[in-house]
Protein backbone atom coordinates (compact mmCIF):
# COMPACT_ATOMS: atom_id res chain seq x y z
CA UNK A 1 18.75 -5.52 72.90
CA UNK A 2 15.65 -2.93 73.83
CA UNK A 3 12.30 -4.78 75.34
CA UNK A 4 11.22 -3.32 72.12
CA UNK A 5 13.26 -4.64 69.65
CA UNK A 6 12.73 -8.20 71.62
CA UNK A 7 8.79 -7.53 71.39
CA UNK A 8 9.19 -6.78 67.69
CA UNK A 9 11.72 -9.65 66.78
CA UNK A 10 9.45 -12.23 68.49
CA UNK A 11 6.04 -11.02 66.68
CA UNK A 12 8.59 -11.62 63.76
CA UNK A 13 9.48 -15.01 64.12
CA UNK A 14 6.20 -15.83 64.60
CA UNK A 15 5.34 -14.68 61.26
CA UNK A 16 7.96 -16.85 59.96
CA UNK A 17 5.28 -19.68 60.65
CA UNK A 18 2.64 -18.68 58.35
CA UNK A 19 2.11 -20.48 54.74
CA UNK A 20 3.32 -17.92 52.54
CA UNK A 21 3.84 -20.18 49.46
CA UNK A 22 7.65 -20.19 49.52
CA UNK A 23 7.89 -16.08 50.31
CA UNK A 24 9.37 -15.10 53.57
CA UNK A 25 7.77 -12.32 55.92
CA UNK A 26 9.75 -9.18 55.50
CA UNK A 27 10.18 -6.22 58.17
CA UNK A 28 9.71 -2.08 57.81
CA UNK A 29 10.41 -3.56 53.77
CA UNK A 30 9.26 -1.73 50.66
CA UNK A 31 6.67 -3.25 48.33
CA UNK A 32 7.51 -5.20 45.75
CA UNK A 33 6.95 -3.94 42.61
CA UNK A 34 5.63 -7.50 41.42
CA UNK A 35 3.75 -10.05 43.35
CA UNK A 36 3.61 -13.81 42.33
CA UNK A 37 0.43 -16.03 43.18
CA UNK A 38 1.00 -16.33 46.72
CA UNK A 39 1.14 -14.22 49.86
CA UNK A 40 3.36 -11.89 51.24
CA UNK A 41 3.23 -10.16 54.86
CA UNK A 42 4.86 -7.05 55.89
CA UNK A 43 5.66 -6.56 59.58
CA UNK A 44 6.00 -2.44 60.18
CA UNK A 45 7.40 -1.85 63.76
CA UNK A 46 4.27 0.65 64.49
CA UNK A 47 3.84 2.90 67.74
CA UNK A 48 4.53 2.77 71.28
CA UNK A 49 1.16 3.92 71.65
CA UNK A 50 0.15 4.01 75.57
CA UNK A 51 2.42 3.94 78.80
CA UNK A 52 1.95 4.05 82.14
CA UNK A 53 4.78 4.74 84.15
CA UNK A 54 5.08 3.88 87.62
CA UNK A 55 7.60 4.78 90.32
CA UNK A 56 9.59 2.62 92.39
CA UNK A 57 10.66 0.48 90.95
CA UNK A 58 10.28 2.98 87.61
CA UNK A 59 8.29 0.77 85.44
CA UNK A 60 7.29 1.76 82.06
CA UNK A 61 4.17 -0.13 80.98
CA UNK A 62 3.86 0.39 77.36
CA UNK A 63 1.14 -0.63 74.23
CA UNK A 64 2.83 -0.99 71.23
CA UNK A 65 0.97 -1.31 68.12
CA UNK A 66 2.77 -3.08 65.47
CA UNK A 67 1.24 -3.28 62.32
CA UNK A 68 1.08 -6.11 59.43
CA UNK A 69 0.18 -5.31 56.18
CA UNK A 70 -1.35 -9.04 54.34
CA UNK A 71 -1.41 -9.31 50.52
CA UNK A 72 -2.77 -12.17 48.79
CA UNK A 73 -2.68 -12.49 45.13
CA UNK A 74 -4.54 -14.50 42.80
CA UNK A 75 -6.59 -13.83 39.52
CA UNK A 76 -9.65 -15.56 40.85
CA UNK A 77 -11.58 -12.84 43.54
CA UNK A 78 -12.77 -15.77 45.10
CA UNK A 79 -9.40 -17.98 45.56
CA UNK A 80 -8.22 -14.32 46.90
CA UNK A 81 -10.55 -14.08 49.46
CA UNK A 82 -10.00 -17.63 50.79
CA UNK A 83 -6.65 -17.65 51.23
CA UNK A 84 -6.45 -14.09 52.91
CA UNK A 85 -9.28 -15.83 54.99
CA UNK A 86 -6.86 -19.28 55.83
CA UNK A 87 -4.01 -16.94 56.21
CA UNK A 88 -5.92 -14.75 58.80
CA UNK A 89 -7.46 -17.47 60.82
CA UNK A 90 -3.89 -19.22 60.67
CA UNK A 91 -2.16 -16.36 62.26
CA UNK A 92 -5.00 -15.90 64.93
CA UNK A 93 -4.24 -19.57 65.74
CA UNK A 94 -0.36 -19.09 66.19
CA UNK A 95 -1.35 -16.08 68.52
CA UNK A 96 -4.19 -17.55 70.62
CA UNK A 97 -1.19 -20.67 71.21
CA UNK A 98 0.84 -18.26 73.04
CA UNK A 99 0.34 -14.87 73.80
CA UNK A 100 3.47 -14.05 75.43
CA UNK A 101 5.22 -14.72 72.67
CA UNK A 102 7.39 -17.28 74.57
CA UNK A 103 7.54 -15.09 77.62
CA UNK A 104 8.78 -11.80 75.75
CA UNK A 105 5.71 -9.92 76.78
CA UNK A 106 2.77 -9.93 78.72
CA UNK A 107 0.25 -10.36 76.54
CA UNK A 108 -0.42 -9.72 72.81
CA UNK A 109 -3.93 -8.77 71.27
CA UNK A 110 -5.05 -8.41 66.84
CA UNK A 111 -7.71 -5.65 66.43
CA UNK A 112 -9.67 -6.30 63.10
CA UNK A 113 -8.69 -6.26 60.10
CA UNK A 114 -9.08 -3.51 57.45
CA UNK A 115 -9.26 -5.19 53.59
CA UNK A 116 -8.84 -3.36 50.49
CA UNK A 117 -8.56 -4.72 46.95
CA UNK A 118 -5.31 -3.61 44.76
CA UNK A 119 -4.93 -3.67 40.78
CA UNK A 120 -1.60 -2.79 39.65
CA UNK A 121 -1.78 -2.10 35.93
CA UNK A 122 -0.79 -5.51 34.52
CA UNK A 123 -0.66 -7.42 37.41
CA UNK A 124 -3.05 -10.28 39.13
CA UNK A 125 -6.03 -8.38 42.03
CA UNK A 126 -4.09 -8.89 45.08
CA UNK A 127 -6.05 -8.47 48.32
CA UNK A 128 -4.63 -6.35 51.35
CA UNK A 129 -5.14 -6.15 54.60
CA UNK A 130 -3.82 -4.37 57.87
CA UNK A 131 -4.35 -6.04 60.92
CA UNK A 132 -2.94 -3.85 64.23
CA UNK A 133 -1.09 -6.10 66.51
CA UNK A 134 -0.64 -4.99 70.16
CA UNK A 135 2.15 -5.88 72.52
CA UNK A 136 1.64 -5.42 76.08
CA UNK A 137 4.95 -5.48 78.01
CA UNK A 138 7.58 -3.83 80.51
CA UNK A 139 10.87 -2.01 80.38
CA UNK A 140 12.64 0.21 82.84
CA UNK A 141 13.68 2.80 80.28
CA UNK A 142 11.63 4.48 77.47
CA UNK A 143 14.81 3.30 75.25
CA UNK A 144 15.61 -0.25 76.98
């Protein structure tokens, strides 16, 4: 398995941790076309933004961005924006706990987060919101 995929897999599991009212995070996944009153997170596998590469040993240093997309749904804008606001501060507790991601990289970072409201035609507001996720970390191949 690639440093990459491990780096990926491992922001993944973590995910797996968050209170998403009986829904389970999904990964690179379409969007449902209905959303029940709960919350559903989407974990895209993002760029390999920045690398350094140094020589001997050949060392690629890379910044991968992964990004998560966050929807919350309820018909209430004010339920909505509290549990997008529990959901967000839960997740930047399960990072600040361990940001190596049990020793699968070097360091992991969340930039803000971007919010935008959604009304599907018939559907509950759901709340949205992409949160960039960088993983600092080491391989010796730009594919390993």
């Amino acid at each position: 398995m690639s440093k990459r995929e491990e780096a990926v897999g491992a922001l993944f599991q973590l995910l797996g941790q968050l209170p998403l009212g009986g829904n389970v995070p999904k990964r690179n996944s379409a969007l449902p076309e209905r959303m029940t009153e709960h919350a559903m997170v989407v974990l895209r596998d993002g760029d390999m933004n920045e690398v350094e590469v140094m020589l001997s040993p050949l060392t690629y240093q890379w910044e991968h961005s992964a990004n998560l997309e966050v929807y919350v749904s309820h018909p209430d804008g004010a339920e909505r924006d509290a549990r997008m606001d529990a959901l967000l501060k839960q997740f930047s507790s399960l990072v600040r706990a361990d940001r190596t991601l049990g020793g699968v990289v070097e360091f992991i970072e969340i930039h803000p987060p971007k919010f935008e409201e959604v009304a599907p035609d018939g559907a509950v507001g759901i709340k949205a919101c992409t949160l960039d996720v960088v993983m600092h970390y080491a391989s010796s191949d730009p594919l390993a």
